[in-house]
Protein backbone atom coordinates (compact mmCIF):
# COMPACT_ATOMS: atom_id res chain seq x y z
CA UNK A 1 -21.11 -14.03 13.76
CA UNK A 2 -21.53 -12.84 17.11
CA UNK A 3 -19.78 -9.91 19.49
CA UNK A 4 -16.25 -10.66 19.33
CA UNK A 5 -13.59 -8.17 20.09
CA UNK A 6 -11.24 -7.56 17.58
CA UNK A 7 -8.83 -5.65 18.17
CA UNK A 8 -5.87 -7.33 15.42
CA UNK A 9 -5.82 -5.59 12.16
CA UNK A 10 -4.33 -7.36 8.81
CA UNK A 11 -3.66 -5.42 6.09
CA UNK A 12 -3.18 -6.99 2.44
CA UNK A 13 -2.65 -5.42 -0.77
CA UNK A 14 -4.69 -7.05 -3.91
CA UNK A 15 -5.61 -6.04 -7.71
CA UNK A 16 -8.61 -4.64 -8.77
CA UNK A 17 -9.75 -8.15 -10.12
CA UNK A 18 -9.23 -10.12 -7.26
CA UNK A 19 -11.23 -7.69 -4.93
CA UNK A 20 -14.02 -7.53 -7.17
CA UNK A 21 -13.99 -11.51 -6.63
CA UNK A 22 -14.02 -11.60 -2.88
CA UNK A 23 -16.58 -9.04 -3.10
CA UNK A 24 -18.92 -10.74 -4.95
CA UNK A 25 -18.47 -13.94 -3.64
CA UNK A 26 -18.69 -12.53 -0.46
CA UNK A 27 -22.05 -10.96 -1.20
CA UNK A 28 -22.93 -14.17 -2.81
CA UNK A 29 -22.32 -15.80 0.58
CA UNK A 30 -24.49 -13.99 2.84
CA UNK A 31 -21.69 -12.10 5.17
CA UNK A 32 -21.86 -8.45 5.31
CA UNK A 33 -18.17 -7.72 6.77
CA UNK A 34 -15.11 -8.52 5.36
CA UNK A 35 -13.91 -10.26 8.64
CA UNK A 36 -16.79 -12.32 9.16
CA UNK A 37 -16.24 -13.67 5.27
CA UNK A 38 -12.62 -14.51 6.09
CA UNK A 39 -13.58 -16.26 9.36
CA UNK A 40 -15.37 -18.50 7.61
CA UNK A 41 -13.23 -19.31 5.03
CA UNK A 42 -10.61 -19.75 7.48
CA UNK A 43 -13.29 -22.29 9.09
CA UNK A 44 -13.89 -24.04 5.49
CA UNK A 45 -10.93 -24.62 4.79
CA UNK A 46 -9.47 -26.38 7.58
CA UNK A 47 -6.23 -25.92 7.46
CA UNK A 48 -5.82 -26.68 4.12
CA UNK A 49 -4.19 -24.50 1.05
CA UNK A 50 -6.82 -21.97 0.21
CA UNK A 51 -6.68 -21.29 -3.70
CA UNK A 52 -5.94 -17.56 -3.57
CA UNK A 53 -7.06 -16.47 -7.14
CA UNK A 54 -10.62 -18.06 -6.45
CA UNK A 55 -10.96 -18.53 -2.44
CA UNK A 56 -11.73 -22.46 -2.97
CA UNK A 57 -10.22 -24.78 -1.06
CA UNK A 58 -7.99 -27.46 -3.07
């Protein structure tokens, strides 16, 4: 995604069965980092409700 400096920290807690669906949609999409998945989901989703059980937008 480019050198950004980052230097904000968010910190969620999650069950074992949603992480193993980020993670494999985020391997599915190409991004190696966790930040640079979320970035562009955040860009995806344009301001709109993000589903969080599936990370679709609605």
């Amino acid at each position: 995604m480019g050198n950004r400096t980052r230097d904000r920290v968010i910190y969620i807690q999650t069950d074992e069965k949603l992480q193993a669906e980020f993670e494999k949609q985020k391997e599915a999409s190409g991004y190696g980092s966790n930040a640079d998945f979320v970035d562009y989901l955040l860009q995806v989703s344009e301001g709109k409700q993000a589903d969080g059980s599936r990370f679709t937008v609605n």
